[in-house]
ModelCIF file with pLDDT and N, C-alpha, C, O atoms, coordinates in Angstrom:
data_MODEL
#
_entry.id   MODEL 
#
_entity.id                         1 
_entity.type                       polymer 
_entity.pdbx_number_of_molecules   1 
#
_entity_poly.entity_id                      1 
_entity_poly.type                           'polypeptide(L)' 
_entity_poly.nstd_linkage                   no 
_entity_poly.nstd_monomer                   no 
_entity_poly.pdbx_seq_one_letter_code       
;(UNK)(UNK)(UNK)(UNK)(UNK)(UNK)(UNK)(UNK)(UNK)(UNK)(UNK)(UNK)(UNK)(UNK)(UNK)(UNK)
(UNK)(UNK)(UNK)(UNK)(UNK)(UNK)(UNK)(UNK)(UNK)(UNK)(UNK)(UNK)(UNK)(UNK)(UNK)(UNK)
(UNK)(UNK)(UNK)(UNK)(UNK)(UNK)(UNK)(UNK)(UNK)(UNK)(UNK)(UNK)(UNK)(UNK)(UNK)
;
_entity_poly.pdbx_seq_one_letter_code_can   XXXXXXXXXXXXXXXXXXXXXXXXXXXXXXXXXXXXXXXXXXXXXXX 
_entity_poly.pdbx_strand_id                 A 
#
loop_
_entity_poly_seq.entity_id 
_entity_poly_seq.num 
_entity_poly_seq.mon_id 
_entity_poly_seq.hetero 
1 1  UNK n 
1 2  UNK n 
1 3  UNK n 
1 4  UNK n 
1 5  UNK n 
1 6  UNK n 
1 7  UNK n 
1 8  UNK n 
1 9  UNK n 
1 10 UNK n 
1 11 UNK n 
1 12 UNK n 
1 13 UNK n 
1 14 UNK n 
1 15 UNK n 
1 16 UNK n 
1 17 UNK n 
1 18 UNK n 
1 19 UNK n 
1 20 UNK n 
1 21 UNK n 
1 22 UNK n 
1 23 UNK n 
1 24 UNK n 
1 25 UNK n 
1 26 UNK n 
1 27 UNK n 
1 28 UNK n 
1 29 UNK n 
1 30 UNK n 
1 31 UNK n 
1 32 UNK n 
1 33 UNK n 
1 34 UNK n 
1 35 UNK n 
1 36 UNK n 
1 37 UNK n 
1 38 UNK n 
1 39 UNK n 
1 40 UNK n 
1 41 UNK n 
1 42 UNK n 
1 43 UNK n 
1 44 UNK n 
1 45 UNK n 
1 46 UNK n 
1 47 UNK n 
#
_struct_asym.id          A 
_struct_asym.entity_id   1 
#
loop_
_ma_qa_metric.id 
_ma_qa_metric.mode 
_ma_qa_metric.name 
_ma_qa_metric.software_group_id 
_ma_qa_metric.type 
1 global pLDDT . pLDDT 
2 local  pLDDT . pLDDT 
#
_ma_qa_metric_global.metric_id      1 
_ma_qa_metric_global.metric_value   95.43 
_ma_qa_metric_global.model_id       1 
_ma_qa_metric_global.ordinal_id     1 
#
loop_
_ma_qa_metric_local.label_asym_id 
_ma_qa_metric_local.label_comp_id 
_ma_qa_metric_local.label_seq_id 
_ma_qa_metric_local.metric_id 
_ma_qa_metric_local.metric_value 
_ma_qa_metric_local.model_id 
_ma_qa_metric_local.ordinal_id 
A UNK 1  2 96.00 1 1  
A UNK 2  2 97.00 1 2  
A UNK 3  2 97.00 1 3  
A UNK 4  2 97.00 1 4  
A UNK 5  2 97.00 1 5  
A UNK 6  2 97.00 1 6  
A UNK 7  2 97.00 1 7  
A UNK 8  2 97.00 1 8  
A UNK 9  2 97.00 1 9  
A UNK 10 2 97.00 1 10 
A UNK 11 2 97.00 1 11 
A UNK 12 2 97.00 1 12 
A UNK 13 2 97.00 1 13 
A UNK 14 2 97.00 1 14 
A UNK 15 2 97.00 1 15 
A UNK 16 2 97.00 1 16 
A UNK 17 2 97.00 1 17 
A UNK 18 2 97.00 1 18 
A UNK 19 2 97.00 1 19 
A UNK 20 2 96.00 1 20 
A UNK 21 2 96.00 1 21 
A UNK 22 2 96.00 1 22 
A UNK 23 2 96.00 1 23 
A UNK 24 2 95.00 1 24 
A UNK 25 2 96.00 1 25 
A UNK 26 2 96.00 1 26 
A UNK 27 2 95.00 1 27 
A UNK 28 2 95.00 1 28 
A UNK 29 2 95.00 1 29 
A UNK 30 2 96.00 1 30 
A UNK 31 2 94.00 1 31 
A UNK 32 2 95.00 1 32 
A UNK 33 2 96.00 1 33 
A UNK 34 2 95.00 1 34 
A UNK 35 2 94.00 1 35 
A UNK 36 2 94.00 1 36 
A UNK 37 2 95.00 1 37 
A UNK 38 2 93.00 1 38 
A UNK 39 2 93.00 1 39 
A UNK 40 2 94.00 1 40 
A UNK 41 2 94.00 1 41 
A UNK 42 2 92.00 1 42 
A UNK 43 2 93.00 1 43 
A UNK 44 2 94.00 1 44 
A UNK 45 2 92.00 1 45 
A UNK 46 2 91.00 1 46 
A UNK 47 2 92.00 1 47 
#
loop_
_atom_site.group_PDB 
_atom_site.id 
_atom_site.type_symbol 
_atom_site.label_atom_id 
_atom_site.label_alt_id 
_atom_site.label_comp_id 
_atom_site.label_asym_id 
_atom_site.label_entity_id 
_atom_site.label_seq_id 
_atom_site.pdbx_PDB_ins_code 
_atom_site.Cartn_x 
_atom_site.Cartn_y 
_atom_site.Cartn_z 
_atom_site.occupancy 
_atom_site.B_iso_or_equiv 
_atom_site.pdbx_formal_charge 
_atom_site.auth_seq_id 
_atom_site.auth_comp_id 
_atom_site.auth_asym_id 
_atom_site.auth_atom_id 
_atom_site.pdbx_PDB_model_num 
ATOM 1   N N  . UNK A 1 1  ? 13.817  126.379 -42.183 1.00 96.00 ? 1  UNK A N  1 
ATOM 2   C CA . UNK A 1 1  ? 14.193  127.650 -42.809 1.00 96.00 ? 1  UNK A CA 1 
ATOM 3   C C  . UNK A 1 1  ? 12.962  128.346 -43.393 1.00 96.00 ? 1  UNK A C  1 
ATOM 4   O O  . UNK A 1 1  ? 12.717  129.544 -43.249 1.00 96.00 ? 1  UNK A O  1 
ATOM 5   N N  . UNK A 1 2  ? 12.124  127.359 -44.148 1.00 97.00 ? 2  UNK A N  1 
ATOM 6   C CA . UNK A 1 2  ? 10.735  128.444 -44.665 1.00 97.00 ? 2  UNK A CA 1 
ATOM 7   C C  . UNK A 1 2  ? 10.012  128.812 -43.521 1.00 97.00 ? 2  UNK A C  1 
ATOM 8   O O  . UNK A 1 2  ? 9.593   129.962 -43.391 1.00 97.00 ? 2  UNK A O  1 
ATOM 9   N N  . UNK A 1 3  ? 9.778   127.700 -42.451 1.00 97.00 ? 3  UNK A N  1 
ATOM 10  C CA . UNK A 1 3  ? 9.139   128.036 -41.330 1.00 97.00 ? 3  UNK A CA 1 
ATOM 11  C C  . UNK A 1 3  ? 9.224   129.471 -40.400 1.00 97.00 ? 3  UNK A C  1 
ATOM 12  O O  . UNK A 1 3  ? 8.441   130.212 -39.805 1.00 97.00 ? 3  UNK A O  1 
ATOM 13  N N  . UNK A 1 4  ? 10.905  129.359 -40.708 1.00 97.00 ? 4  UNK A N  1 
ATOM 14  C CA . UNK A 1 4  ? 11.465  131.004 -39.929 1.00 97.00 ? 4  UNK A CA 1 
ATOM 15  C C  . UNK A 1 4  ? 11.114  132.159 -40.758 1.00 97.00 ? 4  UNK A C  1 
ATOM 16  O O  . UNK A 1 4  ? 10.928  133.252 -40.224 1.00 97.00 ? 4  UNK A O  1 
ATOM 17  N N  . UNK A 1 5  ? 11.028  132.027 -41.810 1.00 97.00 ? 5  UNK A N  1 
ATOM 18  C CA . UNK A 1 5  ? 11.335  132.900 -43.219 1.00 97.00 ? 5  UNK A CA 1 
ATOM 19  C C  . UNK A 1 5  ? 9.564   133.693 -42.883 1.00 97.00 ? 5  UNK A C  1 
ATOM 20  O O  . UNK A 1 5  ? 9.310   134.895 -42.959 1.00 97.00 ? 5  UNK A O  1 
ATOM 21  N N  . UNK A 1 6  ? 8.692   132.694 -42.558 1.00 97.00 ? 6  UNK A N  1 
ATOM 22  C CA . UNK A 1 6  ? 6.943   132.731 -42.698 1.00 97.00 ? 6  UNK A CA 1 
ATOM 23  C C  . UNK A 1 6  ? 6.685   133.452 -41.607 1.00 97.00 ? 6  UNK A C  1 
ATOM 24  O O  . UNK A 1 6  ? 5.719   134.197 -41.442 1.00 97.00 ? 6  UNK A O  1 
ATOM 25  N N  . UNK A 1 7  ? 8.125   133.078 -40.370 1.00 97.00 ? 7  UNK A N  1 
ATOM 26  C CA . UNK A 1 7  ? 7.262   133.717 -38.731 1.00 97.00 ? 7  UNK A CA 1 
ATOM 27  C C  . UNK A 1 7  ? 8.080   135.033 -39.063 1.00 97.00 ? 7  UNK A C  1 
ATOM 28  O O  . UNK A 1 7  ? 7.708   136.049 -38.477 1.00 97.00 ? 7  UNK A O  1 
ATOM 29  N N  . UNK A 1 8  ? 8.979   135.116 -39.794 1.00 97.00 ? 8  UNK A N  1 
ATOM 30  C CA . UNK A 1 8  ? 9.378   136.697 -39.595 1.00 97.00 ? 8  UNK A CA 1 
ATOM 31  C C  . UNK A 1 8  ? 8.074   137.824 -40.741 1.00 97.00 ? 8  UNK A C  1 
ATOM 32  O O  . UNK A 1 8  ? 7.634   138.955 -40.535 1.00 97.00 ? 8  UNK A O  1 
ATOM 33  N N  . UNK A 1 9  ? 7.864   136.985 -41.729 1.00 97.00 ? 9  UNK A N  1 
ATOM 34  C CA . UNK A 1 9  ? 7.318   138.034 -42.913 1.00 97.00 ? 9  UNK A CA 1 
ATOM 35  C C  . UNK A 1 9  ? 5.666   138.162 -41.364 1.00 97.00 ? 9  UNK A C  1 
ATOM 36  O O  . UNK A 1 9  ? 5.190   139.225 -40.967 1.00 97.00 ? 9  UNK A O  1 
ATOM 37  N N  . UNK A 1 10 ? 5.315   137.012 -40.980 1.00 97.00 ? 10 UNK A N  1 
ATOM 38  C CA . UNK A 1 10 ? 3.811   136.976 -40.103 1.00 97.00 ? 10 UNK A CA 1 
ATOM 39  C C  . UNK A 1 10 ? 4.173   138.230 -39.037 1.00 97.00 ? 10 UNK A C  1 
ATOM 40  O O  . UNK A 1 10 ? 3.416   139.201 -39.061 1.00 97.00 ? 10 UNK A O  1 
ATOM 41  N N  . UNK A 1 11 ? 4.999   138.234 -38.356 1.00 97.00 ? 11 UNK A N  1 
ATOM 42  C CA . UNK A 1 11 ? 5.538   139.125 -37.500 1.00 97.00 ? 11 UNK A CA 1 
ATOM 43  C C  . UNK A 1 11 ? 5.297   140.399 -37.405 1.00 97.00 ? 11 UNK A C  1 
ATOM 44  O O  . UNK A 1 11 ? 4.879   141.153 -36.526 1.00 97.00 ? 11 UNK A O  1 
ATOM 45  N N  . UNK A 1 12 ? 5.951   140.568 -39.447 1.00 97.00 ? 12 UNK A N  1 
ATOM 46  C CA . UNK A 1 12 ? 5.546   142.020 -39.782 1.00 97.00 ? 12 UNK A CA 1 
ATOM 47  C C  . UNK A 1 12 ? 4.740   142.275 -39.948 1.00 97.00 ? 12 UNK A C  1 
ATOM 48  O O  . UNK A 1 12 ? 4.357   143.247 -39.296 1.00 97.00 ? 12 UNK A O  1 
ATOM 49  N N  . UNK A 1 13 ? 3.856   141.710 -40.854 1.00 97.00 ? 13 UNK A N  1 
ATOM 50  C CA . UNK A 1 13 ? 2.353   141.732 -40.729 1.00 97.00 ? 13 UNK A CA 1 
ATOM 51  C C  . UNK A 1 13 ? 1.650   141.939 -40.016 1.00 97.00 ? 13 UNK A C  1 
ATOM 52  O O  . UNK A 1 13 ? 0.696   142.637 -40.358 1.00 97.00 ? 13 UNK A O  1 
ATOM 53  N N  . UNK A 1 14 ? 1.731   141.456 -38.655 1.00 97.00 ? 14 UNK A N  1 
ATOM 54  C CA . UNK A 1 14 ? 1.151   141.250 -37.107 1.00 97.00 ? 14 UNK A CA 1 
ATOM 55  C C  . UNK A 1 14 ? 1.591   143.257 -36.868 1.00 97.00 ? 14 UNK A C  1 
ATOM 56  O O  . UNK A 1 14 ? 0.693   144.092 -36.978 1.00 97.00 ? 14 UNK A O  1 
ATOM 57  N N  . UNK A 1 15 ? 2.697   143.563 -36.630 1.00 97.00 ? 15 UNK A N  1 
ATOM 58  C CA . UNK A 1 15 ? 2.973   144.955 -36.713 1.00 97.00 ? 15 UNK A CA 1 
ATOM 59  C C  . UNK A 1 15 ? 2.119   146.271 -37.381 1.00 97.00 ? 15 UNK A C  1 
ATOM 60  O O  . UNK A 1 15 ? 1.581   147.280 -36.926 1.00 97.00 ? 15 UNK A O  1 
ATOM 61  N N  . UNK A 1 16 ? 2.315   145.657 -38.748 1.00 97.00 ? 16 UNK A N  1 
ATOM 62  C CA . UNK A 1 16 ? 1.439   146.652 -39.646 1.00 97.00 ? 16 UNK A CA 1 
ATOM 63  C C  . UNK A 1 16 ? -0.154  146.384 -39.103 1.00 97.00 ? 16 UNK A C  1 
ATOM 64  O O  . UNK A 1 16 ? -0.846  147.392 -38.957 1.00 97.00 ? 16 UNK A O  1 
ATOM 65  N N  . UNK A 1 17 ? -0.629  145.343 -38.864 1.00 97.00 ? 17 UNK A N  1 
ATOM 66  C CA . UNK A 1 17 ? -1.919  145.103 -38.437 1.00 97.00 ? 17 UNK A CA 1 
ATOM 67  C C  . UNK A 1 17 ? -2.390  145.759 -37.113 1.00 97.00 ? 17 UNK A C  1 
ATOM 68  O O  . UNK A 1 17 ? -3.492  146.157 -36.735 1.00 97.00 ? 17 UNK A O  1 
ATOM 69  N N  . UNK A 1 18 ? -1.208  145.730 -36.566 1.00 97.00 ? 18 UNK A N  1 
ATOM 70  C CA . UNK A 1 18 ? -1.515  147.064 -34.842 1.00 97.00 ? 18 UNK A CA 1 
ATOM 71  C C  . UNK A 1 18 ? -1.251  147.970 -35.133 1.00 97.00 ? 18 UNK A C  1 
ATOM 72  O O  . UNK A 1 18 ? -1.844  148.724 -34.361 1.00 97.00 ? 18 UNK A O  1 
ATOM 73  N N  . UNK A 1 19 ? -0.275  148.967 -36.311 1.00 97.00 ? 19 UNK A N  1 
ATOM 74  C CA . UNK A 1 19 ? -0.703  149.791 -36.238 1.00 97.00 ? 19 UNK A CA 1 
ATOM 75  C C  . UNK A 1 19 ? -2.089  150.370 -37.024 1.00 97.00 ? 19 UNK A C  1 
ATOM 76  O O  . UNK A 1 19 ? -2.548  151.427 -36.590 1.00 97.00 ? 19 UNK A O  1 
ATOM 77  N N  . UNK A 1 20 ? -2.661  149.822 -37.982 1.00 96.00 ? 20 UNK A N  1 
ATOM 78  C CA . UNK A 1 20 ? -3.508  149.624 -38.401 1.00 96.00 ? 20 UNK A CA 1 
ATOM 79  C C  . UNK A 1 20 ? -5.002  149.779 -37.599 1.00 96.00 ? 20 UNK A C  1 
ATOM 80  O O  . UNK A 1 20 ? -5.906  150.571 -37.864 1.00 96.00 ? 20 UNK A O  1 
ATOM 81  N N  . UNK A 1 21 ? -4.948  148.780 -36.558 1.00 96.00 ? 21 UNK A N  1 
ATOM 82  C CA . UNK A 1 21 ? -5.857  149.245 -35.257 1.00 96.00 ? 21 UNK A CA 1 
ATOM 83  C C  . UNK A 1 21 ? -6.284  149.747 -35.062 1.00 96.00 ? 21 UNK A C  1 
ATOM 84  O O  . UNK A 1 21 ? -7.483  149.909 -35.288 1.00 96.00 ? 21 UNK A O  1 
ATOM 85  N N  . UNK A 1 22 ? -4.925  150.856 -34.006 1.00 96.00 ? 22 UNK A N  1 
ATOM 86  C CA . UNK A 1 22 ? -4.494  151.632 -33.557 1.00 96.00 ? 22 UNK A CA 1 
ATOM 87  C C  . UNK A 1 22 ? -5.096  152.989 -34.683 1.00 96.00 ? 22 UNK A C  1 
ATOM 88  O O  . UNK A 1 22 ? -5.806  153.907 -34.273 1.00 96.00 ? 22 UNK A O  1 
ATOM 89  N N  . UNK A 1 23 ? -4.850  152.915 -35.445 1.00 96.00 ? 23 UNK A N  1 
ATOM 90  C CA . UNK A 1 23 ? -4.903  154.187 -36.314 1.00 96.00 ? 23 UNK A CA 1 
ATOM 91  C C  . UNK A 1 23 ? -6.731  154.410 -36.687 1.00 96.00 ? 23 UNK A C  1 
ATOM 92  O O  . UNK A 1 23 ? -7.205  155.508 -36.976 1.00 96.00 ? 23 UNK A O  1 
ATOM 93  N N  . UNK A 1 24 ? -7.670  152.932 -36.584 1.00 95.00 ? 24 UNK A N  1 
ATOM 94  C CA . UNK A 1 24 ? -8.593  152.763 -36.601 1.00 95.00 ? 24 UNK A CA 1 
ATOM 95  C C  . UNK A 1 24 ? -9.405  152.928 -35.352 1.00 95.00 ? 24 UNK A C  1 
ATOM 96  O O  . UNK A 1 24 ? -10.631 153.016 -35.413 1.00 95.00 ? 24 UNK A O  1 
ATOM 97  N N  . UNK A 1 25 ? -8.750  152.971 -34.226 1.00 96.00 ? 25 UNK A N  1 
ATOM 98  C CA . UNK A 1 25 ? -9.430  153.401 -33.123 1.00 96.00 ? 25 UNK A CA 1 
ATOM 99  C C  . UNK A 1 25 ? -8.890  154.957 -33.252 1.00 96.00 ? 25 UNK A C  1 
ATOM 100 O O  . UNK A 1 25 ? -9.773  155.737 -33.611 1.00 96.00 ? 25 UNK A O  1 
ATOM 101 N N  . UNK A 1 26 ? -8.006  155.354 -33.094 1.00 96.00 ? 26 UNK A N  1 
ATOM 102 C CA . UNK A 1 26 ? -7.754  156.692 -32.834 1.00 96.00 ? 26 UNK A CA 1 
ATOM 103 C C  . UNK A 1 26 ? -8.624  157.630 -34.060 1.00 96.00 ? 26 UNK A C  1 
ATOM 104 O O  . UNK A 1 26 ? -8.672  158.848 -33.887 1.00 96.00 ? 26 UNK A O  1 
ATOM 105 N N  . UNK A 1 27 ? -9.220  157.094 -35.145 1.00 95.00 ? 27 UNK A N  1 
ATOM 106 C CA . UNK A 1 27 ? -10.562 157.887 -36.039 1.00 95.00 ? 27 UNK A CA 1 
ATOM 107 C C  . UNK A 1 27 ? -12.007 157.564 -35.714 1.00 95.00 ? 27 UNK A C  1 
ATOM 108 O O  . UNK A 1 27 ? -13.015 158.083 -36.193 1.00 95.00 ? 27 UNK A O  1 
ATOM 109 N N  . UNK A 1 28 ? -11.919 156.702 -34.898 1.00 95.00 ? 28 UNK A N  1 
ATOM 110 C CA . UNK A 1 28 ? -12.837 156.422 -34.520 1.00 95.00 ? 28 UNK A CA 1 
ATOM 111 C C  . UNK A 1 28 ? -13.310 157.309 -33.071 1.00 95.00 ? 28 UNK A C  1 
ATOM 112 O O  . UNK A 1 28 ? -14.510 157.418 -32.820 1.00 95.00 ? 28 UNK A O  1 
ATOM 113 N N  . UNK A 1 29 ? -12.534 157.764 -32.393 1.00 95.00 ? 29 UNK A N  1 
ATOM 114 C CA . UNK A 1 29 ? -12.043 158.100 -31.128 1.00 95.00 ? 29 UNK A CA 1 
ATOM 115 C C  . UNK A 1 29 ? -12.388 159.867 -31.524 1.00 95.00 ? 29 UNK A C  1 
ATOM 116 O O  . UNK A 1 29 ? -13.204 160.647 -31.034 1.00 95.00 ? 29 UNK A O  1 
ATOM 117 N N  . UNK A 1 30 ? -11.947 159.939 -31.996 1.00 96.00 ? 30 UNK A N  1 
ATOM 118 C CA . UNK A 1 30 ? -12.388 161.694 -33.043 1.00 96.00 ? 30 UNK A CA 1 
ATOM 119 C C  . UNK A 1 30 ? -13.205 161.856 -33.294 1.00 96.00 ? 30 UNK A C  1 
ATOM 120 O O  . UNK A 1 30 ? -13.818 162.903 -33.088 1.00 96.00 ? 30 UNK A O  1 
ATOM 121 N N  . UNK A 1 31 ? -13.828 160.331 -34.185 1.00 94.00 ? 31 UNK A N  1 
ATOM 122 C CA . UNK A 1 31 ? -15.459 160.796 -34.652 1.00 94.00 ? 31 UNK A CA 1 
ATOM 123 C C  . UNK A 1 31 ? -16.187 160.871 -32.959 1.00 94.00 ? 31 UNK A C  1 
ATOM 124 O O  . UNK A 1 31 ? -16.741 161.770 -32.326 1.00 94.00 ? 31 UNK A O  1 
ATOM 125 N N  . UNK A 1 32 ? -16.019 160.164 -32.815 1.00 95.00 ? 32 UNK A N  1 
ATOM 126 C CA . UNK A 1 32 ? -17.122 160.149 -31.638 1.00 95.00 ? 32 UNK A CA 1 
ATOM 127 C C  . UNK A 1 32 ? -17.044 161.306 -30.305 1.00 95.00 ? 32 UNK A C  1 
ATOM 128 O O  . UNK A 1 32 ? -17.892 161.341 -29.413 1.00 95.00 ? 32 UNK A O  1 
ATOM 129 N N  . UNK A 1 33 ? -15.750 162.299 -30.391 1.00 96.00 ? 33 UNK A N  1 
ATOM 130 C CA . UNK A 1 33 ? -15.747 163.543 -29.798 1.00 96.00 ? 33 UNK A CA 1 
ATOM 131 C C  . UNK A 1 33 ? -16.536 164.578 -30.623 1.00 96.00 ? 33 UNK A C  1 
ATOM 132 O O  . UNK A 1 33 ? -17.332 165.415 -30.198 1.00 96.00 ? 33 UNK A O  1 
ATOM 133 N N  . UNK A 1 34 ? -16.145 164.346 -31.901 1.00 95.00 ? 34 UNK A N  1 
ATOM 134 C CA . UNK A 1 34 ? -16.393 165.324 -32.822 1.00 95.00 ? 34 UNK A CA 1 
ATOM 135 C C  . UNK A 1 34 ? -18.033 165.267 -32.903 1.00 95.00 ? 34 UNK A C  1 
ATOM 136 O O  . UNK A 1 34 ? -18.503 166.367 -33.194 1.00 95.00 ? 34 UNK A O  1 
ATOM 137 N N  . UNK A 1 35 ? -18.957 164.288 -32.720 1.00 94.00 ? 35 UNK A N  1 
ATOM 138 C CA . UNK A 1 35 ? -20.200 163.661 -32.464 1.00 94.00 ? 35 UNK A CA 1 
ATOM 139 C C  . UNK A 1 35 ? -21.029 164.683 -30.994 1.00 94.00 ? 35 UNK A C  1 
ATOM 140 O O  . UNK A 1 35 ? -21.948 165.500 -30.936 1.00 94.00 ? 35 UNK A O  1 
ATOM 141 N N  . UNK A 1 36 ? -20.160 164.106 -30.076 1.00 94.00 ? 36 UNK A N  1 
ATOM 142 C CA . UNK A 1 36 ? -20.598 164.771 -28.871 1.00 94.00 ? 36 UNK A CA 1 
ATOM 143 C C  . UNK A 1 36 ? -20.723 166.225 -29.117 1.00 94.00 ? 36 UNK A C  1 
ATOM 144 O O  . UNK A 1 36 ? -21.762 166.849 -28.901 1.00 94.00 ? 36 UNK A O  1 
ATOM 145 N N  . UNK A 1 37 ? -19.844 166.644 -29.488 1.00 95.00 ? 37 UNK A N  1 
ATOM 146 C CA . UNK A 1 37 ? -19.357 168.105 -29.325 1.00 95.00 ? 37 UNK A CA 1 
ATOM 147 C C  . UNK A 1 37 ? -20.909 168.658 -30.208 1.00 95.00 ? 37 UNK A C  1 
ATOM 148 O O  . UNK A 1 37 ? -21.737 169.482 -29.819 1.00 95.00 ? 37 UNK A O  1 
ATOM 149 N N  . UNK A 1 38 ? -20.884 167.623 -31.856 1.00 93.00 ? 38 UNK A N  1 
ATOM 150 C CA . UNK A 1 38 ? -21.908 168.870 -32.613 1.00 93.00 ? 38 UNK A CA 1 
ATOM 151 C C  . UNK A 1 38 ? -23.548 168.403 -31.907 1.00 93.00 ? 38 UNK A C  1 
ATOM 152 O O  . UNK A 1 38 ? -24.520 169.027 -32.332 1.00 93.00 ? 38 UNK A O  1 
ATOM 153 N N  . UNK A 1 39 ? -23.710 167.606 -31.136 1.00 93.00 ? 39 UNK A N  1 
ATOM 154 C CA . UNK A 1 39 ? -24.522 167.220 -30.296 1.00 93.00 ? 39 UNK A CA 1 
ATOM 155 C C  . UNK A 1 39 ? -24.906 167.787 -28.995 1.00 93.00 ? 39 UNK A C  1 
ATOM 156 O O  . UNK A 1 39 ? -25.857 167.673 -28.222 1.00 93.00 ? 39 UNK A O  1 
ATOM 157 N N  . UNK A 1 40 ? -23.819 168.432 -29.050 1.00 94.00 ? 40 UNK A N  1 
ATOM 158 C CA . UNK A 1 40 ? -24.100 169.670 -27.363 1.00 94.00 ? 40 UNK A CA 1 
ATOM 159 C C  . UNK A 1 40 ? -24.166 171.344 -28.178 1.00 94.00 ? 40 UNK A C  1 
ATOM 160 O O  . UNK A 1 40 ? -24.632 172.291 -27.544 1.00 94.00 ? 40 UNK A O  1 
ATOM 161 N N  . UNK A 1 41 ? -23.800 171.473 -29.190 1.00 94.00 ? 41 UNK A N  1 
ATOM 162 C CA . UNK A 1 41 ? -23.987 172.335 -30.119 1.00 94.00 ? 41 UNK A CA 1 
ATOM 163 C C  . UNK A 1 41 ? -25.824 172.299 -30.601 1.00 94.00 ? 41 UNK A C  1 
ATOM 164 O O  . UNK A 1 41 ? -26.525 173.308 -30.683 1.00 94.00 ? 41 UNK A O  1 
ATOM 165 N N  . UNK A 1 42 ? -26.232 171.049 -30.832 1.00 92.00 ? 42 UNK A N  1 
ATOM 166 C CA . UNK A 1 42 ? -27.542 170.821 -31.053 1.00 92.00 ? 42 UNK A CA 1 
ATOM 167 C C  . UNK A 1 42 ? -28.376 171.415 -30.346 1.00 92.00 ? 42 UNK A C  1 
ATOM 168 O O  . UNK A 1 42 ? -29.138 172.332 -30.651 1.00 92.00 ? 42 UNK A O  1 
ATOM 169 N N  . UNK A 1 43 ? -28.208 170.795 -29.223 1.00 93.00 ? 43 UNK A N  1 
ATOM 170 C CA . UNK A 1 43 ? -28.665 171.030 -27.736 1.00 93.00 ? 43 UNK A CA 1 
ATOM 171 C C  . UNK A 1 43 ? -28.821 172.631 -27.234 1.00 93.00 ? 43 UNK A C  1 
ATOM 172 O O  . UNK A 1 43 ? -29.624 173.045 -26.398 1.00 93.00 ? 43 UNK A O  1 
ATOM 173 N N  . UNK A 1 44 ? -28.220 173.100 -27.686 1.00 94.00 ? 44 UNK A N  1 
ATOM 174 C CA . UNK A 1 44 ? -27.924 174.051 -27.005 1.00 94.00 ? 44 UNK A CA 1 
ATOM 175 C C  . UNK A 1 44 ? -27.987 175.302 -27.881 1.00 94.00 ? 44 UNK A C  1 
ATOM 176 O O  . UNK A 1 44 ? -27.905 176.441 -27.420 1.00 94.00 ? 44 UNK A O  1 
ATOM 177 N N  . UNK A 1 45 ? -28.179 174.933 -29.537 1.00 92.00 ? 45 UNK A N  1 
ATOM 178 C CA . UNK A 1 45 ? -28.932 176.140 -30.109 1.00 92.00 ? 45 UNK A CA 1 
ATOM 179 C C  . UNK A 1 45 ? -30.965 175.787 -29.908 1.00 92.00 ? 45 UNK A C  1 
ATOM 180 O O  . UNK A 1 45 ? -31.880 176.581 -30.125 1.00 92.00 ? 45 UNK A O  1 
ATOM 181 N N  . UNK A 1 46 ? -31.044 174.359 -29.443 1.00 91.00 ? 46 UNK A N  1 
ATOM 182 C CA . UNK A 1 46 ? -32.467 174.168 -29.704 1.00 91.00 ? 46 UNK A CA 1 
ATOM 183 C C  . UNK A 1 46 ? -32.590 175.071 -28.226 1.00 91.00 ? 46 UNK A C  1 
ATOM 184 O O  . UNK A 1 46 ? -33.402 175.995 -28.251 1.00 91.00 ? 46 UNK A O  1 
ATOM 185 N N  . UNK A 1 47 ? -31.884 174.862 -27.051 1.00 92.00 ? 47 UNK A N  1 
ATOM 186 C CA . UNK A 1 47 ? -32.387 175.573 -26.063 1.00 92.00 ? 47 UNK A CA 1 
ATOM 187 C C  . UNK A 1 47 ? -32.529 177.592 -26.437 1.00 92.00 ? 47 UNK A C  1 
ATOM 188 O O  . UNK A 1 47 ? -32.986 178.349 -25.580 1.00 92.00 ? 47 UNK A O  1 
#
């Protein structure tokens, strides 16, 4: 019974931890457009 009690609370945890990820790649995923972009902006006032 504690054993079940531990894999359900781990479970959720495991859940919150992907979306967690998930939410950490997808800002990460932004910065690094948002990067390119002021980087071709660079580029392209130095030209």
């Amino acid at each position: 019974d504690r054993l079940s009690n531990t894999d359900k609370q781990l479970h959720g945890l495991q859940q919150v931890q992907e979306m967690k990820l998930l939410r950490e790649r997808a800002k990460g995923d932004r910065l690094e457009e948002n990067r390119k972009d002021a980087r071709a902006l660079e580029e392209r006032a130095a030209d």
